[in-house]
Protein backbone atom coordinates (compact mmCIF):
# COMPACT_ATOMS: atom_id res chain seq x y z
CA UNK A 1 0.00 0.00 0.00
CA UNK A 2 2.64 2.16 1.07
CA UNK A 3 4.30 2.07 -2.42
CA UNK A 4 1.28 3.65 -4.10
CA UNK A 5 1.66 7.62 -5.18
CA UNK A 6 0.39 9.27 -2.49
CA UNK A 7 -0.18 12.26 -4.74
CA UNK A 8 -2.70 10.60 -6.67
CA UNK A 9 -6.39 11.95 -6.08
CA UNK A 10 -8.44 9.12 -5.13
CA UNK A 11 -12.06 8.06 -4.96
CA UNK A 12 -14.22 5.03 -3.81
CA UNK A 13 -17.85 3.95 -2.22
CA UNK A 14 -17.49 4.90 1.28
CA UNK A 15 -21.22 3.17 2.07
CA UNK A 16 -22.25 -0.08 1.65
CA UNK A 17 -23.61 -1.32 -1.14
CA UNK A 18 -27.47 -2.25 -1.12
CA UNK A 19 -30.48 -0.47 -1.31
CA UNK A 20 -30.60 2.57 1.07
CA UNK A 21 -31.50 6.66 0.49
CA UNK A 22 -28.08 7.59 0.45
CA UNK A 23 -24.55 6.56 -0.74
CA UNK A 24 -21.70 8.70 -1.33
CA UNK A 25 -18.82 8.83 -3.43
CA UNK A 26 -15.58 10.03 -1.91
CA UNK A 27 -12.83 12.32 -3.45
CA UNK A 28 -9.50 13.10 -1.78
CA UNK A 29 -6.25 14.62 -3.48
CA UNK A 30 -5.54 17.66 -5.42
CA UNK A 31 -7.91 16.77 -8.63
CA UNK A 32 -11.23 16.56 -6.63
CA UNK A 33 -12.15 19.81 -7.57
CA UNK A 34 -11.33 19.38 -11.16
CA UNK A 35 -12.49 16.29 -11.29
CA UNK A 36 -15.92 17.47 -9.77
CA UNK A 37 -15.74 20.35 -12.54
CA UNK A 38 -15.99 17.66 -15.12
CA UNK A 39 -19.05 15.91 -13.97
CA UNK A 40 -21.02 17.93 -11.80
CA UNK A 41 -24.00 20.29 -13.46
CA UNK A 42 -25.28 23.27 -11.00
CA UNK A 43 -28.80 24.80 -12.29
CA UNK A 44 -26.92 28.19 -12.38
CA UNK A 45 -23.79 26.64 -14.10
CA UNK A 46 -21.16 27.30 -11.32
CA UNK A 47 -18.47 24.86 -10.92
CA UNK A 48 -17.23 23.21 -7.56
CA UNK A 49 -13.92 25.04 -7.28
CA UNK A 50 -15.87 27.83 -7.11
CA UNK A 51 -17.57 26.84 -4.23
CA UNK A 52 -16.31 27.90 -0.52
CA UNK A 53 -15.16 25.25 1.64
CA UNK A 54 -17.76 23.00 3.74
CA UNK A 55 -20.53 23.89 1.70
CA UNK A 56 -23.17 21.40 -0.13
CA UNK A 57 -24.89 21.87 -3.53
CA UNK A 58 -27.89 20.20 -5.16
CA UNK A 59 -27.22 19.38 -9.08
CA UNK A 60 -26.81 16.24 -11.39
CA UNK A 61 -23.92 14.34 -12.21
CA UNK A 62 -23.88 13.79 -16.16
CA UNK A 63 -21.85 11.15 -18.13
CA UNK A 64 -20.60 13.33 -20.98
CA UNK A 65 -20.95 16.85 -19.86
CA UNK A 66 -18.39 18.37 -22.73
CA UNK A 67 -21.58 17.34 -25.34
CA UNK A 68 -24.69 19.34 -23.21
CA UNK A 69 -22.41 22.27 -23.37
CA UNK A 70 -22.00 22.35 -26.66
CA UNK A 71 -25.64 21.56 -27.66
CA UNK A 72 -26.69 24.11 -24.73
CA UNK A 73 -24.11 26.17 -23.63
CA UNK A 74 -24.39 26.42 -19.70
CA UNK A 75 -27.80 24.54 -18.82
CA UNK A 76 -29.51 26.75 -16.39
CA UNK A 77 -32.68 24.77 -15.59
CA UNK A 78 -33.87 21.08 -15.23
CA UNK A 79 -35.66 21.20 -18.54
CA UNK A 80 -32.77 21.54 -20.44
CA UNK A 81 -30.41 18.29 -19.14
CA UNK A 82 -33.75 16.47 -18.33
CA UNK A 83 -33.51 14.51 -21.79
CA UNK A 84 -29.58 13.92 -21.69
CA UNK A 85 -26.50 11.79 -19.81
CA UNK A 86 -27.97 12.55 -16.46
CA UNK A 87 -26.57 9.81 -13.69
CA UNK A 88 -27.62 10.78 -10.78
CA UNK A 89 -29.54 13.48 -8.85
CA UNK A 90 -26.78 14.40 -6.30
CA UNK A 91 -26.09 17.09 -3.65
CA UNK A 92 -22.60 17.65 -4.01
CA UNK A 93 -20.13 18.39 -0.66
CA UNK A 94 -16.94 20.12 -1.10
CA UNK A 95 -14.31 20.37 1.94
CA UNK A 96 -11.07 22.31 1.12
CA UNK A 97 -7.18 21.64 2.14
CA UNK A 98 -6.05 21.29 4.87
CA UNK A 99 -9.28 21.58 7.11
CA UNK A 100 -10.70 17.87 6.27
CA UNK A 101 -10.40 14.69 7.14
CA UNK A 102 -6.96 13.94 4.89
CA UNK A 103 -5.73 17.25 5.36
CA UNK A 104 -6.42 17.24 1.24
CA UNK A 105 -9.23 18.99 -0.61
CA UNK A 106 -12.46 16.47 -0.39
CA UNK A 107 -15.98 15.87 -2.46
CA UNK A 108 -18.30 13.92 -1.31
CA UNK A 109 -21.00 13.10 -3.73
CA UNK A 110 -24.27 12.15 -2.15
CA UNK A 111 -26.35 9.60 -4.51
CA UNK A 112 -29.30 7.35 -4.26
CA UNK A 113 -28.00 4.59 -2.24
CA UNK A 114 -28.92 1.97 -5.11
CA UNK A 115 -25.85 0.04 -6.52
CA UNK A 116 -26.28 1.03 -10.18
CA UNK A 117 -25.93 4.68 -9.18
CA UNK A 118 -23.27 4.52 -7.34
CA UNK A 119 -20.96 2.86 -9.50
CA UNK A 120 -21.73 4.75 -12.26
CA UNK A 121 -20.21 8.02 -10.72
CA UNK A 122 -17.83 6.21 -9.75
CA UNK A 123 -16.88 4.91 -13.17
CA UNK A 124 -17.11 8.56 -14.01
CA UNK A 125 -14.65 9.65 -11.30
CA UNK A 126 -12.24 7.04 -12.41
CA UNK A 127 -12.48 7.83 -15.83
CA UNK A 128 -11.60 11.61 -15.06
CA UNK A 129 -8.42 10.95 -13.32
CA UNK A 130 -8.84 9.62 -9.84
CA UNK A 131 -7.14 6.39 -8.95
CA UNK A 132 -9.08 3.84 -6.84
CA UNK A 133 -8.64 4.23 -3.07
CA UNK A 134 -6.70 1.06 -1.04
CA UNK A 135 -8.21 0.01 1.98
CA UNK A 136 -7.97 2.45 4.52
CA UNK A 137 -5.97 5.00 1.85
CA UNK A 138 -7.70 7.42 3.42
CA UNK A 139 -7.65 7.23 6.85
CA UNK A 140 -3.65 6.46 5.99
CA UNK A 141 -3.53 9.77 4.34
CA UNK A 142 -5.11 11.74 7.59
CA UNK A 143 -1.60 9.40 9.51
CA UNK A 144 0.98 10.72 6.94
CA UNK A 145 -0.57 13.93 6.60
CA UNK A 146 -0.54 14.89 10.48
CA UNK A 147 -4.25 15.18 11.20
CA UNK A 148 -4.04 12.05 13.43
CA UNK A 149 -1.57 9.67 15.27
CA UNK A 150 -1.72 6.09 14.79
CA UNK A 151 -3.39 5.14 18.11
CA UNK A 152 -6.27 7.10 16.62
CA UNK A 153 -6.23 5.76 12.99
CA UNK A 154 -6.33 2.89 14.88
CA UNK A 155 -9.42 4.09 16.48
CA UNK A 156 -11.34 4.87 13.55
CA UNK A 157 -11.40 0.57 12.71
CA UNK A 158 -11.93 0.42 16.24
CA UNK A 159 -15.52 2.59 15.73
CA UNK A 160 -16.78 0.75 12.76
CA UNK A 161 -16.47 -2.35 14.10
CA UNK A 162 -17.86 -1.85 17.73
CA UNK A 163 -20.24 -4.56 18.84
CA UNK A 164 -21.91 -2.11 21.85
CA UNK A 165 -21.96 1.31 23.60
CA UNK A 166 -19.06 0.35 25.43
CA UNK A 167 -16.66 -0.60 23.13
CA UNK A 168 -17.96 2.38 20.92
CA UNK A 169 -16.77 4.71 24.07
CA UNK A 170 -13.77 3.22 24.15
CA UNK A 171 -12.80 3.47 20.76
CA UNK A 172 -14.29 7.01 20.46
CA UNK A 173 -11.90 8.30 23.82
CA UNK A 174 -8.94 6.65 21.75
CA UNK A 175 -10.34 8.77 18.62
CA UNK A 176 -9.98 11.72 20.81
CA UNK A 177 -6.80 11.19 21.50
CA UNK A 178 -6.60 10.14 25.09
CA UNK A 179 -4.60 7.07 24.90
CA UNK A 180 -1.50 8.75 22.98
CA UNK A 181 -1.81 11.97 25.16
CA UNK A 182 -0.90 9.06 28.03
CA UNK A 183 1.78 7.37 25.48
CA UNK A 184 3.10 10.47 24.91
CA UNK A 185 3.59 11.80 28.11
CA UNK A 186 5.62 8.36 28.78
CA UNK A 187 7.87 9.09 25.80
CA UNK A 188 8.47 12.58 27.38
CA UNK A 189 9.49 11.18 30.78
CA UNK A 190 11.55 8.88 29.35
CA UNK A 191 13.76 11.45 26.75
CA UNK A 192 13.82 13.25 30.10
CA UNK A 193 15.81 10.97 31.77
CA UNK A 194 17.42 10.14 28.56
CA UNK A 195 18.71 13.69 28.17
CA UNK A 196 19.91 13.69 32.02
CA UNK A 197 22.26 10.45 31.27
CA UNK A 198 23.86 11.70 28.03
CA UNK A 199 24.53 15.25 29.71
CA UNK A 200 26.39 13.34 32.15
CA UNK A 201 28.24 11.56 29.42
CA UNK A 202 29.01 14.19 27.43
CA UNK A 203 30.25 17.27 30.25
CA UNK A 204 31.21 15.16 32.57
CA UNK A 205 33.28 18.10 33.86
CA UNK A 206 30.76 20.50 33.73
CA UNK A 207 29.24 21.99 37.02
CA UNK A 208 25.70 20.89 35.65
CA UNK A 209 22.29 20.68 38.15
CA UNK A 210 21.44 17.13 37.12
CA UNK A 211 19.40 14.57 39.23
CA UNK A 212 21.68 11.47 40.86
CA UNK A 213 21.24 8.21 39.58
CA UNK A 214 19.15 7.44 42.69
CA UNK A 215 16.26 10.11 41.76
CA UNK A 216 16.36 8.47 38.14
CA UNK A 217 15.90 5.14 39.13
CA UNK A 218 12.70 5.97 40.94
CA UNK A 219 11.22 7.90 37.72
CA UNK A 220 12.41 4.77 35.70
CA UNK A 221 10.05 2.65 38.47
CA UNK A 222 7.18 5.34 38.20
CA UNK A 223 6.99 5.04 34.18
CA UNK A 224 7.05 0.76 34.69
CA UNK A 225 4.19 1.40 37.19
CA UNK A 226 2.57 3.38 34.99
CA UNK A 227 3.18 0.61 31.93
CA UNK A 228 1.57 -1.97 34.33
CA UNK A 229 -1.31 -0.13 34.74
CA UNK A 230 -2.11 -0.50 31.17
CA UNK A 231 -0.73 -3.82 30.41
CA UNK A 232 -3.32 -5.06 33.48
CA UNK A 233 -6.45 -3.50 31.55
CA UNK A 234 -6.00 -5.24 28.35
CA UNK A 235 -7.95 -8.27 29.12
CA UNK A 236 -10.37 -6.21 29.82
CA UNK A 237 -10.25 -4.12 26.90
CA UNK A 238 -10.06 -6.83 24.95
CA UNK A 239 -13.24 -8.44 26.26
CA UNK A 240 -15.19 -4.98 25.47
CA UNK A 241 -13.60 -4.87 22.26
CA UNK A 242 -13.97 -8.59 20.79
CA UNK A 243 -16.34 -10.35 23.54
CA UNK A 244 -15.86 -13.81 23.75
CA UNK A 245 -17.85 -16.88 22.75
CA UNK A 246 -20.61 -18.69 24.74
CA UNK A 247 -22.22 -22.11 23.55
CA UNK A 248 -25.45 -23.47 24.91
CA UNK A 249 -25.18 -27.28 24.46
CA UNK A 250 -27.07 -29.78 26.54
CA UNK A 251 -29.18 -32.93 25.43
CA UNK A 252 -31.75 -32.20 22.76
CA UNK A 253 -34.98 -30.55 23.75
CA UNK A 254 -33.72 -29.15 27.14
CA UNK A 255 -34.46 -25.41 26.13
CA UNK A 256 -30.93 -24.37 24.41
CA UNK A 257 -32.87 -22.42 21.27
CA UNK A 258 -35.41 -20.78 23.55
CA UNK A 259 -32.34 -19.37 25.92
CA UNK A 260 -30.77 -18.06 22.84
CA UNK A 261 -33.71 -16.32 21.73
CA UNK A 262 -34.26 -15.19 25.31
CA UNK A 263 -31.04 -13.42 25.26
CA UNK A 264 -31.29 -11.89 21.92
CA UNK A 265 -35.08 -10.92 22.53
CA UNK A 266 -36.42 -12.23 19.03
CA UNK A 267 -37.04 -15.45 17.50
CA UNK A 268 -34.03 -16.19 16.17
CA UNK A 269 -33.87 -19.93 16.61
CA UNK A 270 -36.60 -22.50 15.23
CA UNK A 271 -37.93 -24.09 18.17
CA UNK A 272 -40.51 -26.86 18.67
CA UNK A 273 -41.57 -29.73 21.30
CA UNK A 274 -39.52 -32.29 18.78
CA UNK A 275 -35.93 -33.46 19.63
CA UNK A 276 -33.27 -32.47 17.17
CA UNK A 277 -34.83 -29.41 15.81
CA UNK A 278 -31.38 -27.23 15.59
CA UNK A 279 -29.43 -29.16 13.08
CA UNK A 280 -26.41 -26.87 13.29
CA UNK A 281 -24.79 -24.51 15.24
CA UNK A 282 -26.42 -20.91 15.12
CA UNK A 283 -24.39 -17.76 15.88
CA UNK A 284 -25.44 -14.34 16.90
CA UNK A 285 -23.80 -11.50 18.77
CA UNK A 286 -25.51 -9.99 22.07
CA UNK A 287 -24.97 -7.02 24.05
CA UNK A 288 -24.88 -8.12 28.04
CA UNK A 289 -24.28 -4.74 29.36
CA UNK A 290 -21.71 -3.66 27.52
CA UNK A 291 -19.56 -6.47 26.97
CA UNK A 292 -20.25 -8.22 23.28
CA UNK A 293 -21.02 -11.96 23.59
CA UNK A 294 -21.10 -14.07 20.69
CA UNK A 295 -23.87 -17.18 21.45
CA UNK A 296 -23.63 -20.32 19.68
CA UNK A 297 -26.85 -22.54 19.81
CA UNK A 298 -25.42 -25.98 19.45
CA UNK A 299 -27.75 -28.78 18.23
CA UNK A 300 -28.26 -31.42 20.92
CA UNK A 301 -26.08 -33.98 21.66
CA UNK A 302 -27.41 -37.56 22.19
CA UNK A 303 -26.67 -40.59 20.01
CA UNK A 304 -26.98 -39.92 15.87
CA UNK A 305 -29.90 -41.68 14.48
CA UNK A 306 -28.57 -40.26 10.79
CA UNK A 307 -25.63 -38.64 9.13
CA UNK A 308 -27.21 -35.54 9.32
CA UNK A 309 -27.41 -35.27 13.09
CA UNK A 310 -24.16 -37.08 12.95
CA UNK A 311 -22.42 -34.44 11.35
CA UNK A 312 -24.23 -32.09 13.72
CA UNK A 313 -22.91 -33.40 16.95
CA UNK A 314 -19.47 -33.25 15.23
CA UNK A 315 -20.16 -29.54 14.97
CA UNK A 316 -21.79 -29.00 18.18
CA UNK A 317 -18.73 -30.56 20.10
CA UNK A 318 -15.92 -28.40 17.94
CA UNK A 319 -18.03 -25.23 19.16
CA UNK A 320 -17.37 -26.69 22.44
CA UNK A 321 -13.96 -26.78 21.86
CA UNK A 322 -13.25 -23.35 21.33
CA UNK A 323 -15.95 -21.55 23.37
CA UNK A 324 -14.82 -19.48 26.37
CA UNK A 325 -17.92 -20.49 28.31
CA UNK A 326 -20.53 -22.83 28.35
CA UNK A 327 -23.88 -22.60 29.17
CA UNK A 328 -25.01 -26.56 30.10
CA UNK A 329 -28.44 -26.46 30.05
CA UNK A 330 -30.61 -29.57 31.98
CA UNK A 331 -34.67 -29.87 32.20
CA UNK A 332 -35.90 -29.27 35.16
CA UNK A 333 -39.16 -31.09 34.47
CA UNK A 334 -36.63 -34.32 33.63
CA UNK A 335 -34.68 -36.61 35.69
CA UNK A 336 -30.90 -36.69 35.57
CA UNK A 337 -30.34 -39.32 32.33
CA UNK A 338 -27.34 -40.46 30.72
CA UNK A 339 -27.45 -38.34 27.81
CA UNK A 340 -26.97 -35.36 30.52
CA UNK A 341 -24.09 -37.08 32.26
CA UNK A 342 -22.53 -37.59 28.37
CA UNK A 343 -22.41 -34.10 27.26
CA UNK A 344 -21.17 -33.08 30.46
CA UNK A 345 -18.45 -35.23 29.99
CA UNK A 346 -17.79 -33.78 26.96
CA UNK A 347 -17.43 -29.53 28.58
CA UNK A 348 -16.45 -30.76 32.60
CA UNK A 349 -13.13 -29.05 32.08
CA UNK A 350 -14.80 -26.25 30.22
CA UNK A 351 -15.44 -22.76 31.88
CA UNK A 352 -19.09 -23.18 32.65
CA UNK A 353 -22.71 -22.17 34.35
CA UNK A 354 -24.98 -25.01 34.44
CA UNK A 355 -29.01 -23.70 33.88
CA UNK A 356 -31.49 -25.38 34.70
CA UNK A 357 -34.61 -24.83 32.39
CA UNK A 358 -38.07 -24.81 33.15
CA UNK A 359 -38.53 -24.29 36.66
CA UNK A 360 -42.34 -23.00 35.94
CA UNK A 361 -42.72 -26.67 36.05
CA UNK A 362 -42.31 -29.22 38.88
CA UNK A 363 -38.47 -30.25 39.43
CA UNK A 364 -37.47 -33.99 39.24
CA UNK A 365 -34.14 -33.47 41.07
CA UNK A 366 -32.90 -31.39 44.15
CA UNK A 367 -30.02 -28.64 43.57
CA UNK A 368 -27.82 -31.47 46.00
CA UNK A 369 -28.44 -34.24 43.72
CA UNK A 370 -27.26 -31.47 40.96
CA UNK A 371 -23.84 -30.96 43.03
CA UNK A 372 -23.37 -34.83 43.36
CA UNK A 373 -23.10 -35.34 39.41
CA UNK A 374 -22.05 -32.02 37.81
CA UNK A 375 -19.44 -29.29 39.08
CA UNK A 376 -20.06 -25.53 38.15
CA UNK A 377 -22.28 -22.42 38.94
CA UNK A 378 -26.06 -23.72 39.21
CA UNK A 379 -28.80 -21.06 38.10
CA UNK A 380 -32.53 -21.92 37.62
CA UNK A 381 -34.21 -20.52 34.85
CA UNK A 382 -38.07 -20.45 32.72
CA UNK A 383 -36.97 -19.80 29.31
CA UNK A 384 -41.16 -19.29 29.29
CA UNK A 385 -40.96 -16.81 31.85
CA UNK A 386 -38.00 -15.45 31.31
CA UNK A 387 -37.91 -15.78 35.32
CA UNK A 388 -34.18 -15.91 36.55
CA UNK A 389 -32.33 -14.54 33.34
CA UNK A 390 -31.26 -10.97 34.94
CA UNK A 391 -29.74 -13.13 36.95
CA UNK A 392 -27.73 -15.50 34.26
CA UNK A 393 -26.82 -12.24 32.44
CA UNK A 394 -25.36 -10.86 35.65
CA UNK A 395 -23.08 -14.36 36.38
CA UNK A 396 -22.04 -14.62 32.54
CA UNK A 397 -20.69 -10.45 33.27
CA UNK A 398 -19.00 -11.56 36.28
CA UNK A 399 -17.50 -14.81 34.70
CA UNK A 400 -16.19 -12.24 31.60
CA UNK A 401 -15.27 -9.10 34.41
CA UNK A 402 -14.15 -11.77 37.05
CA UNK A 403 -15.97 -10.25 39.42
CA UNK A 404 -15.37 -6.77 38.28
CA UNK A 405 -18.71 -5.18 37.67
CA UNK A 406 -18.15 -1.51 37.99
CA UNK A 407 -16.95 0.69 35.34
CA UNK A 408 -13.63 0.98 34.51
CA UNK A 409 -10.96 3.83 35.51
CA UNK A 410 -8.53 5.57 33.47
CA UNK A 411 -7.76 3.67 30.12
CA UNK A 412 -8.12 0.26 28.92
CA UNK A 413 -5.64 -0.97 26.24
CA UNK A 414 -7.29 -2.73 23.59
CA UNK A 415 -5.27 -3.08 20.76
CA UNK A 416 -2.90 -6.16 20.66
CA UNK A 417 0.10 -4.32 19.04
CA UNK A 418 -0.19 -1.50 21.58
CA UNK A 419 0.16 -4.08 24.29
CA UNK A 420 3.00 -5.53 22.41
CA UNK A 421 5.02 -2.40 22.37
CA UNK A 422 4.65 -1.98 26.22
CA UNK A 423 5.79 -5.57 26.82
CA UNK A 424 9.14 -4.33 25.25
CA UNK A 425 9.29 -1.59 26.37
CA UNK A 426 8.66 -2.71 30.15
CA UNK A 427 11.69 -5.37 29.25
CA UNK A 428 14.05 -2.63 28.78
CA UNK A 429 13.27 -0.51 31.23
CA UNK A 430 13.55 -3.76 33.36
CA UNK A 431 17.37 -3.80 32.04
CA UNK A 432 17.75 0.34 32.82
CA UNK A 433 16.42 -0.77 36.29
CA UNK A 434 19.08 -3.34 37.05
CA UNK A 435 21.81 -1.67 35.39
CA UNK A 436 20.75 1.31 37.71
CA UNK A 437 20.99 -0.54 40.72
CA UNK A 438 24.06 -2.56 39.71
CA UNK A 439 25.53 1.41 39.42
CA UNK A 440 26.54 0.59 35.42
CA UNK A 441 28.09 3.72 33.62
CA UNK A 442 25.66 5.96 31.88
CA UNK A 443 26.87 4.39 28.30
CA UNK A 444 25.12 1.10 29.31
CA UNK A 445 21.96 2.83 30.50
CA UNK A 446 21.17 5.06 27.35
CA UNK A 447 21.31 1.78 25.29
CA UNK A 448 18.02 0.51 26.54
CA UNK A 449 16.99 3.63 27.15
CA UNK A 450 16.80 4.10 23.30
CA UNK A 451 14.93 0.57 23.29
CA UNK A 452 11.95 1.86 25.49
CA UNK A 453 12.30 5.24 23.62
CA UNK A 454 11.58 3.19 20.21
CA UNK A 455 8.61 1.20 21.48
CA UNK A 456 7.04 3.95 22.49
CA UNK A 457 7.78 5.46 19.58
CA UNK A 458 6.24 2.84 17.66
CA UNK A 459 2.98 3.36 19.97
CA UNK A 460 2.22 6.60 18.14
CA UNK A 461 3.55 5.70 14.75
CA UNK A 462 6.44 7.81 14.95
CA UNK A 463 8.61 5.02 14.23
CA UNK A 464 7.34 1.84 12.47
CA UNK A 465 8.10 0.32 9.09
CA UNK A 466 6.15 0.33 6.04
CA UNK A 467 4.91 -3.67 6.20
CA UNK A 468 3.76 -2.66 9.33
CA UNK A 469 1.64 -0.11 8.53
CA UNK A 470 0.31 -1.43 5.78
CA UNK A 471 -0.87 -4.79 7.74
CA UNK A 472 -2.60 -1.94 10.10
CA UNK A 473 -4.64 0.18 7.40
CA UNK A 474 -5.23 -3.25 5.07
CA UNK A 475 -7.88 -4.18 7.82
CA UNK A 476 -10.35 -0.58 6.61
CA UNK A 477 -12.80 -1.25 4.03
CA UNK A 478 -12.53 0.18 1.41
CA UNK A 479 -13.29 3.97 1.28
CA UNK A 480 -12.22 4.38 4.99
């Protein structure tokens, strides 16, 4: 990506594609303007560049606008383009250098949101001069340029792909800039102690009011602190971020497609009195205050009477294999059989909750008998009712939060490279610290130094190579 000409204006679809009101073609370079000049009719005639900056404009875009001129001149009202090239009916945005989002003049044209439209004008822009955008070519543009740091490029990925208002908020406070205001203010206490131990290297002789070694070594211990504070949020940034992944398995019948429509308060799951009526694993994401879960509804396991529900057990028990938690679900209205005991067998070393389902009905077994066969969490539950399911959301945000239910302070790392970067850079300033201690000459200690000075560096994109920034921006869509 990073060998493309970044001079180059480019364009592409920055909506999906689909039926919708709107979709909009996006310019960004030095061209946009001319390139909206070639294609865009006013009703008084006047061209984009001659518009002021952040303001919109109703017209047409027209496929060969050289020809209406020449049969018309200037067309100055509907009636005379209504019979030629016209593409689209468009209102037309135009955002000039460097107040946008590249920090390069912008046009955003606003279509229909229909797929032939859009594609059209973008044909048109293509054909004009503009070179089709890379994934994330803009957004990579606002990095070079200097509009944003990387933590916030990052950010912008982060936002389009939330799951729920939390992981929106976080992503939006990175947007804002928080998290490399705190990176930065590392890389500042660090170059200050850098700066200290070359002074002493280099006028040694020189009466000069630096700090001892001693004073040093506790600012080196303040900044690792300060690294361990973020390092020990990550999980839990992560978790808001991504969520993890919860199957429901138990026998067949037990309840496991009602629960997941329960939780995701639709009918998302076929469900009937018959056994076997989820023949394969169902996935949906759901928001459990805050923190994005992604349910699997497993088809029951029991003993195949076909290769159908053969192949479906299969599935059901890879799910299994891979989920972060299980929900085990048992009937309540049902004794303890075999089949239970099997597919416990199958998730005993699994993290789980065991529910028990249907407790609007009369229970077979005692919560001690429960205890004597099966190990785990035990919550009742009416997937009829709904009766006891605050309560299962609340144990399933524990399990994720281990216990930590209130809202989080300061700033939560969420981004794997980020944490990456602070690993290394807490391993050299682990070498400063014992080189410190062991009283090595300043030489020694500005070597790492540089280390943690280069990770955190790398943090805010000041310092990274070109394959890795282009495995960082390849993740945008397109138009991004």
């Amino acid at each position: 990506m990073l060998k493309l000409n970044l001079e180059d204006t480019i364009a592409a679809i920055s909506t999906p594609l689909g039926k919708s009101g709107i979709g909009i073609v996006r310019m960004s370079g030095k061209d946009a303007l001319k390139i909206a000049d070639k294609i865009f009719l006013s009703q008084d005639g006047t061209k984009p560049s001659e518009y002021p900056s952040f303001s919109i404009h109703y017209g047409h875009i027209v496929e060969d606008k050289k020809s209406l001129h020449k049969k018309f001149g200037i067309p100055t009202s509907r009636e005379k383009i209504k019979n030629q090239k016209i593409i689209d009916e468009v209102l037309l945005t135009v955002m000039r250098a460097p107040r946008t989002y590249t920090k390069e003049d912008v046009v955003e044209i606003n279509c229909h949101g229909g797929i032939v439209p859009l594609r059209k004008v973008l044909e048109l822009v293509l054909e004009e001069g503009a070179r089709l955008a890379q994934p994330g070519e803009f957004t990579l543009r606002a990095f070079l340029n200097g509009r944003i740091d990387l933590p916030q490029a990052e950010a912008v990925l982060d936002i389009v792909e939330a799951k729920t208002e939390k992981s929106l908020a976080l992503a939006c406070q990175q947007l804002r800039g928080e998290l490399s205001h705190k990176f930065r203010k590392l890389k500042e206490r660090i170059l200050n102690i850098y700066a200290e131990l070359e002074a002493s290297i280099d006028f040694p002789e020189e009466d000069l009011d630096l700090h001892s070694q001693d004073f040093l070594l506790k600012e080196i211990e303040k900044v690792e602190r300060e690294i361990d504070n973020l390092l020990e949020g990550f999980n839990k940034g992560l978790i808001f971020k991504e969520g993890i992944s919860v199957a429901i398995c138990g026998k067949p019948n037990v309840g496991k497609s009602s629960l997941m429509n329960l939780l995701l308060k639709r009918n998302r799951c076929l469900v009937s009195p018959f056994p076997g009526t989820t023949r394969d694993a169902i996935e949906e994401w759901v928001n459990i205050e805050g923190i994005p879960l992604r349910l699997i509804d497993t088809a029951g396991i029991t003993e195949a009477r076909n290769i159908l529900e053969e192949e479906a057990i299969k599935r059901s028990q890879e799910y299994l294999k891979v989920a972060e938690l299980v929900l085990f679900m048992l009937d309540g209205n049902q004794k303890i059989s075999r089949e239970d005991k099997d597919v416990f067998q199958i998730i005993k070393d699994k993290p789980k909750i065991i529910v028990i389902n249907k407790i609007d009905l009369p229970t077979k077994f005692t919560s001690s008998e429960i205890k004597k066969i099966f190990s785990g969490k035990i919550l009742k539950i009416s997937c009829l009712t709904g009766e006891g399911l605050e309560r299962l959301c609340q144990e399933m945000k524990q399990f994720v939060l281990k216990g930590e239910i209130g809202e989080s302070e300061g700033y939560l790392v969420t981004n794997l490279r980020h944490k990456e970067a602070l690993l290394r850079a807490k391993d050299f300033l682990e070498r400063v610290k014992r080189g410190m201690q062991s009283k090595f000459p300043p030489e020694l200690l500005t070597t790492d130094l540089k280390g943690v000075l280069e990770n955190l560096k790398s943090l805010l994109g000041e310092s990274l190579s070109e394959d890795v920034l282009e495995k960082i921006f390849s993740q945008f869509c397109i138009g991004k």
